[in-house]
N, C-alpha and C. Protein backbone atom coordinates (compact mmCIF):
# COMPACT_ATOMS: atom_id res chain seq x y z
N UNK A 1 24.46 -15.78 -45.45
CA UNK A 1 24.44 -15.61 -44.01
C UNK A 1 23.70 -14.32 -43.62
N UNK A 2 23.75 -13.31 -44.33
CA UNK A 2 23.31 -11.59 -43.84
C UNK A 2 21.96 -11.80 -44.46
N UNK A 3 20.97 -12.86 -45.43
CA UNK A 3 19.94 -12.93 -45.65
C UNK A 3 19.23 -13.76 -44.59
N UNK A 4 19.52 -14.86 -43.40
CA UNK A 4 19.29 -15.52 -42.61
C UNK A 4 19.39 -14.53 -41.38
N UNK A 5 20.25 -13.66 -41.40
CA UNK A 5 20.44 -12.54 -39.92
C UNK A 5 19.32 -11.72 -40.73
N UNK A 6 19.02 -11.30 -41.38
CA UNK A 6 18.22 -10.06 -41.89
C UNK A 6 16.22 -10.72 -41.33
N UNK A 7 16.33 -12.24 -41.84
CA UNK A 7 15.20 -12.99 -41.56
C UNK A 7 14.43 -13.10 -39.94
N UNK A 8 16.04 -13.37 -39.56
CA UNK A 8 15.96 -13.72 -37.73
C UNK A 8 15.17 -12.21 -37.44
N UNK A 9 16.12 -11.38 -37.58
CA UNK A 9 15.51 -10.02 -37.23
C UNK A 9 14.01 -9.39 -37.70
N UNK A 10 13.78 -9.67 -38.57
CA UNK A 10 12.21 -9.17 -38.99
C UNK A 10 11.08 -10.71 -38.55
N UNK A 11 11.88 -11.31 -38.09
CA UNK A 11 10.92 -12.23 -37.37
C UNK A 11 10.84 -11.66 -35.42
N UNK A 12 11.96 -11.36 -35.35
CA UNK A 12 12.22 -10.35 -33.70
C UNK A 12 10.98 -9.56 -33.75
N UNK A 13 11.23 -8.84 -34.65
CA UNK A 13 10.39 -7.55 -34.85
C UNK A 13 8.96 -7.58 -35.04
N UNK A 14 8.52 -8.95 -35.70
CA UNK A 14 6.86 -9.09 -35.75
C UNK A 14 6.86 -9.41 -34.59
N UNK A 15 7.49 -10.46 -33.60
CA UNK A 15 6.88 -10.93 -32.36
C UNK A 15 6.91 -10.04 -31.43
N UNK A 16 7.84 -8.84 -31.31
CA UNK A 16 7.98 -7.65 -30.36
C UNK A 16 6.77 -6.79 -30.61
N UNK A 17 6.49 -6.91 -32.01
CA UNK A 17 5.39 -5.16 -31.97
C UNK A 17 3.97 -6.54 -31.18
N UNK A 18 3.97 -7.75 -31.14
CA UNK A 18 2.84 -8.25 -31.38
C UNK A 18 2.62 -8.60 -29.45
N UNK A 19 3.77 -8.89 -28.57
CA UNK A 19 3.79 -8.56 -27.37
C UNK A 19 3.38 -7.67 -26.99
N UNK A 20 4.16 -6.33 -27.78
CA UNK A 20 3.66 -4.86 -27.29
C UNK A 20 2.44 -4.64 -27.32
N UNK A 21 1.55 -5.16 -28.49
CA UNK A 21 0.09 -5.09 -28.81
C UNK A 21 -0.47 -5.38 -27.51
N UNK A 22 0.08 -6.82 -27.39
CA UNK A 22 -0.88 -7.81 -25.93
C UNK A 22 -0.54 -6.58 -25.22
N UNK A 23 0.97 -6.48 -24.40
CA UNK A 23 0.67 -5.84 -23.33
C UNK A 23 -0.52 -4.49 -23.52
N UNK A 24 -0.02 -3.83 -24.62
CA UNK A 24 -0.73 -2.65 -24.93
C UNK A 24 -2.58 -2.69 -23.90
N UNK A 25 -2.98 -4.08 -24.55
CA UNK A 25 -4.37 -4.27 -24.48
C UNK A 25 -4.55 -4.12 -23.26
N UNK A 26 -3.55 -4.97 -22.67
CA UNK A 26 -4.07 -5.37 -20.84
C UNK A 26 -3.99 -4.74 -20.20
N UNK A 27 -2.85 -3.54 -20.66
CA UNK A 27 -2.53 -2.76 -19.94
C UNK A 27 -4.32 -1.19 -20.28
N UNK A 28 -5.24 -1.79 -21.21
CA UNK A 28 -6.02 -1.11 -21.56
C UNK A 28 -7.25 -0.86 -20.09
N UNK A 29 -7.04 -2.22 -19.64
CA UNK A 29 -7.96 -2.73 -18.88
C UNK A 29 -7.35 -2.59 -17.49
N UNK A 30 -6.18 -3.14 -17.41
CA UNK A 30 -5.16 -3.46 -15.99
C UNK A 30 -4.72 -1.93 -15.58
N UNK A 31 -4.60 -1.13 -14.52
CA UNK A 31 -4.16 0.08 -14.54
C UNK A 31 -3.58 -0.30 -12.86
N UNK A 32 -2.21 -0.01 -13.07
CA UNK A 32 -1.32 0.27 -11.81
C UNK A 32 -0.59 -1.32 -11.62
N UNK A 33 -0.37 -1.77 -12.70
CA UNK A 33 0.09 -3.40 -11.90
C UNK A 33 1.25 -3.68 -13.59
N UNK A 34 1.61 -3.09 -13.85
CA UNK A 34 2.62 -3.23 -14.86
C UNK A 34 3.30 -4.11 -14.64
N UNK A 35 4.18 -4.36 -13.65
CA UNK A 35 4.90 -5.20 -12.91
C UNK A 35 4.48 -6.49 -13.06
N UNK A 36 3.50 -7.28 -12.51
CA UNK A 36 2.93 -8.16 -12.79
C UNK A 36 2.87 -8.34 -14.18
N UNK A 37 1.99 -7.27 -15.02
CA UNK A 37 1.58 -7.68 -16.36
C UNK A 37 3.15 -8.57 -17.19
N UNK A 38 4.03 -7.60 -16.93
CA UNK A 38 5.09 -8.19 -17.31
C UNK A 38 5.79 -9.28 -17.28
N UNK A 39 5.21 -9.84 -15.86
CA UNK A 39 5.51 -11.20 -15.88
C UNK A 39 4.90 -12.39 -15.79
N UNK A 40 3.64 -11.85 -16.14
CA UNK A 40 2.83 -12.96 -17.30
C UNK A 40 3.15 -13.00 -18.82
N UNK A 41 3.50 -12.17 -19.35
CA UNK A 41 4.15 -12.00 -20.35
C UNK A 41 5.54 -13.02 -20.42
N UNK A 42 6.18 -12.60 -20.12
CA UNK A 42 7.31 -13.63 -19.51
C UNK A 42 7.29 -15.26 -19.68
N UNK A 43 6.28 -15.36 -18.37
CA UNK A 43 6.12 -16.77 -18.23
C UNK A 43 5.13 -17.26 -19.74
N UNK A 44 4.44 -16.46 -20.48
CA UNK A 44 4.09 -16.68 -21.95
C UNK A 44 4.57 -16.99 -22.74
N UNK A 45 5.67 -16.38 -22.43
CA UNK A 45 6.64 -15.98 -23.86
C UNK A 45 7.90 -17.46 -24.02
N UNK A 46 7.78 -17.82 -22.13
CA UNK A 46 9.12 -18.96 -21.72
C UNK A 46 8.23 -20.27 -21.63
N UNK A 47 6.59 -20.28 -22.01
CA UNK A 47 6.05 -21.48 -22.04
C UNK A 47 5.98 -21.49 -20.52
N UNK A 48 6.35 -21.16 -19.88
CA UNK A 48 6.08 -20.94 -18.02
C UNK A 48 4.87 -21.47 -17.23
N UNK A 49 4.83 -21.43 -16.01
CA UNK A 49 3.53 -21.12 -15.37
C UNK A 49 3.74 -19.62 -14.12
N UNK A 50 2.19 -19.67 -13.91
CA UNK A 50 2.37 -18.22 -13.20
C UNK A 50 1.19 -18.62 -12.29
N UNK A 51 1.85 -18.44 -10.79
CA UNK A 51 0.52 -18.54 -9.79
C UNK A 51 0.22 -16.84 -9.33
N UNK A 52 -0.46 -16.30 -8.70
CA UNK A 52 -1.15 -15.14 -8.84
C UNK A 52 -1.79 -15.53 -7.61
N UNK A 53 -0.70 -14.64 -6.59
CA UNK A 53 -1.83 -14.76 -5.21
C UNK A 53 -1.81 -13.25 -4.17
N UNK A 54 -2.69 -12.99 -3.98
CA UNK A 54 -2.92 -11.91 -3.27
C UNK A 54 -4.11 -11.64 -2.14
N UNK A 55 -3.77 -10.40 -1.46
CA UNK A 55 -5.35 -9.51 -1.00
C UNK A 55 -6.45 -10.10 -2.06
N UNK A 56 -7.65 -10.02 -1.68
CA UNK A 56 -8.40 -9.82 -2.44
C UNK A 56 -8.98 -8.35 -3.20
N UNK A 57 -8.86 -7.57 -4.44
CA UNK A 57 -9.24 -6.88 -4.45
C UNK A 57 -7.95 -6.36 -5.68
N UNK A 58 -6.91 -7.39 -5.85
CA UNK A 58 -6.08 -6.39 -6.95
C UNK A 58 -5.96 -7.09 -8.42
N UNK A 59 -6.83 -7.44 -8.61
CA UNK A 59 -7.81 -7.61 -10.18
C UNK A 59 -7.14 -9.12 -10.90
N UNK A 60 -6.50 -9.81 -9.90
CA UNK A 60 -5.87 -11.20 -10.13
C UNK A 60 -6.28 -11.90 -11.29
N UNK A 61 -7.66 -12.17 -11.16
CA UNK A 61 -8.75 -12.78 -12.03
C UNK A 61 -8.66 -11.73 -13.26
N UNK A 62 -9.03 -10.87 -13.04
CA UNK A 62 -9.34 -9.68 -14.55
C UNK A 62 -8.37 -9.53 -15.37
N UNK A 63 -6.91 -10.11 -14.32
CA UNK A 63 -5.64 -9.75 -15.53
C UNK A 63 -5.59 -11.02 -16.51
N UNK A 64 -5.89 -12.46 -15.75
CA UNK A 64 -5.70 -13.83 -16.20
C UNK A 64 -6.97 -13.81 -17.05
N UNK A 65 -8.31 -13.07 -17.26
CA UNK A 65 -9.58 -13.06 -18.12
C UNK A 65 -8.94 -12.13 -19.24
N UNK A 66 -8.46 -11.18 -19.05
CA UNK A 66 -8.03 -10.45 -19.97
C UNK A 66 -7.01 -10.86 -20.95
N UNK A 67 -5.72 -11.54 -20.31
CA UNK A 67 -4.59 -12.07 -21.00
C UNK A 67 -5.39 -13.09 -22.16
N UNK A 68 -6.36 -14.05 -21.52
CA UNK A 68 -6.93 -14.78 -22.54
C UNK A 68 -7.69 -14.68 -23.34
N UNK A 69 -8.60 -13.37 -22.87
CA UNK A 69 -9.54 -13.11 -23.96
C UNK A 69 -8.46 -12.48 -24.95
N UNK A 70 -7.28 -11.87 -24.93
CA UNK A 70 -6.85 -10.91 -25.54
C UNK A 70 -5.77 -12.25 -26.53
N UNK A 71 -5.78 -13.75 -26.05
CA UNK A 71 -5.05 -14.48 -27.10
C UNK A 71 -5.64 -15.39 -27.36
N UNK A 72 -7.42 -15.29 -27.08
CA UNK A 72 -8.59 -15.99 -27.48
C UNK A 72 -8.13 -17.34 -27.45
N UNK A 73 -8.08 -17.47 -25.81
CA UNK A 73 -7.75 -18.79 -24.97
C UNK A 73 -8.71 -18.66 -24.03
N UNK A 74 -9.44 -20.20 -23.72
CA UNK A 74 -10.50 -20.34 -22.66
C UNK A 74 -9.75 -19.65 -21.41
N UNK A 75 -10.71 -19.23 -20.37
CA UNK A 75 -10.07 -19.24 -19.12
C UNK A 75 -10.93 -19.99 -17.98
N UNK A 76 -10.31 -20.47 -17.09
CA UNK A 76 -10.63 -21.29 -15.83
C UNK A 76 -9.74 -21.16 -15.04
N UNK A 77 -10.92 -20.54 -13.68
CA UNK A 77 -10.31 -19.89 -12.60
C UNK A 77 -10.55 -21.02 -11.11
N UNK A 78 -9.44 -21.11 -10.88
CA UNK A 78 -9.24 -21.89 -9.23
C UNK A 78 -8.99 -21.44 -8.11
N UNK A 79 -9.90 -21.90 -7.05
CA UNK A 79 -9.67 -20.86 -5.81
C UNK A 79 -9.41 -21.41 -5.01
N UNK A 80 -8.12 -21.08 -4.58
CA UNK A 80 -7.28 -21.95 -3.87
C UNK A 80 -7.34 -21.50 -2.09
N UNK A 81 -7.87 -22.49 -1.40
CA UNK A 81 -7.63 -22.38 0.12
C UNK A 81 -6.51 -22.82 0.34
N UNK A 82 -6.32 -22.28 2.15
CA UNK A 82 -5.20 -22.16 2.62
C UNK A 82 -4.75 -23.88 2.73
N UNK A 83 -5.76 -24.46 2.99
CA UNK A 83 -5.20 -26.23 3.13
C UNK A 83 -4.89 -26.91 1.23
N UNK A 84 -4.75 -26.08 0.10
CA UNK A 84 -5.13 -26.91 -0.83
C UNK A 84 -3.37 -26.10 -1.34
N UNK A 85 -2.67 -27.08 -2.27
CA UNK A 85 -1.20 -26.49 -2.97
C UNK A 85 -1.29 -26.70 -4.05
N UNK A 86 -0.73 -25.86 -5.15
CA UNK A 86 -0.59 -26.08 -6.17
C UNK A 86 -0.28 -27.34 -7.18
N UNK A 87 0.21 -28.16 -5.99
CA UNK A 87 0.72 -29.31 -6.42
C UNK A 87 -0.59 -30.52 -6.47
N UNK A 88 -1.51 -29.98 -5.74
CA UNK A 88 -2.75 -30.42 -5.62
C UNK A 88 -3.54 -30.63 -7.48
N UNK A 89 -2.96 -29.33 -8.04
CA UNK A 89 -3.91 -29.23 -8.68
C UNK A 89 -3.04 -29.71 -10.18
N UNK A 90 -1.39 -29.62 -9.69
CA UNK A 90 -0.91 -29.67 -11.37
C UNK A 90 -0.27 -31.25 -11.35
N UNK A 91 -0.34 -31.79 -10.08
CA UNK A 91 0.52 -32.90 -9.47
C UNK A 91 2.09 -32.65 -9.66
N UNK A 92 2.91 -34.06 -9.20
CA UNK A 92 4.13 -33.76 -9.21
C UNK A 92 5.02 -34.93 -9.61
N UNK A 93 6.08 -34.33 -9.72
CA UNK A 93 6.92 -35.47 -10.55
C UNK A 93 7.93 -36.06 -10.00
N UNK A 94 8.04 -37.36 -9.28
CA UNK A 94 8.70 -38.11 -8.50
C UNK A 94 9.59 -38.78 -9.13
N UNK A 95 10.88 -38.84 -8.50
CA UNK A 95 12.05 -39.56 -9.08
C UNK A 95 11.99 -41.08 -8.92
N UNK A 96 12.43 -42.05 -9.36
CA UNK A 96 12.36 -43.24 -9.54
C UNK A 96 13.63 -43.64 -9.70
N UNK A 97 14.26 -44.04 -8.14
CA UNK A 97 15.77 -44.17 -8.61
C UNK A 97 16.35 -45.38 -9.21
N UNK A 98 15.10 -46.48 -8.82
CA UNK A 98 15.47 -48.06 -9.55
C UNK A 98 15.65 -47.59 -11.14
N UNK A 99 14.18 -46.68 -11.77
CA UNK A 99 14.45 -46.65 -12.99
C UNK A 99 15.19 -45.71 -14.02
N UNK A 100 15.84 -44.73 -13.05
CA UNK A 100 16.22 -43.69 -13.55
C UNK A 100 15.39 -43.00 -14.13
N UNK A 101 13.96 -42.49 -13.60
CA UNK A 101 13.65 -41.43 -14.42
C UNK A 101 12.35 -40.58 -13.67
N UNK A 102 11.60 -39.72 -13.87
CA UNK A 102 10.60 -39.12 -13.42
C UNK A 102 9.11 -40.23 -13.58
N UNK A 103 8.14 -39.59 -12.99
CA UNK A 103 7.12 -40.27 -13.05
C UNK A 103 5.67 -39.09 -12.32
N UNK A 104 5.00 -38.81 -12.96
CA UNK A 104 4.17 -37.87 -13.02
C UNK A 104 3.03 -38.51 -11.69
N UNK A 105 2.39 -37.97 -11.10
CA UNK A 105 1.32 -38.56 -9.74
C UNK A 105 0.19 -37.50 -10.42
């Protein structure tokens, strides 16, 4: 049992220094938005999604170019007007009460 807890833990420990790395990086590039960075991280780490909307001008794009160059993942950027929703773009998942179950649009 204390060789399986000893395992869990040095597996903690590679994935923590290896977060810290990422953030480390973005935070190389990203300056004043920690906050955020963190919770792309997050939604990374929980398999998540993360929408990112603002002013223009507080590096939205540069953090989402950076996160991927930095886990050498394509990136593709969408620019979303005020008439267009997210749901536009990821669709949505409707209940089906005859069949009991979801159904993707």
């Amino acid at each position: 049992m204390d060789e399986n807890i000893q395992k869990l833990n040095e597996r903690a420990s590679y994935y923590s220094e290896q977060i810290l790395k990422l953030r480390t990086e973005i935070k190389n590039k990203i300056i004043g938005q920690d906050d955020i960075i963190d919770n792309m991280l997050i939604a990374l780490i929980s398999q998540g999604h993360i929408l990112l909307e603002g002013v223009p001008g507080l590096a939205k794009t540069l953090m989402a170019r950076t996160m991927a160059e930095c886990l050498d993942c394509d990136f593709v950027r969408l620019q979303f007007t005020p008439d267009l929703l997210p749901a536009d773009i990821t669709g949505t998942k409707i209940y089906n009460h005859n069949e009991a179950s979801f159904f993707h649009t």
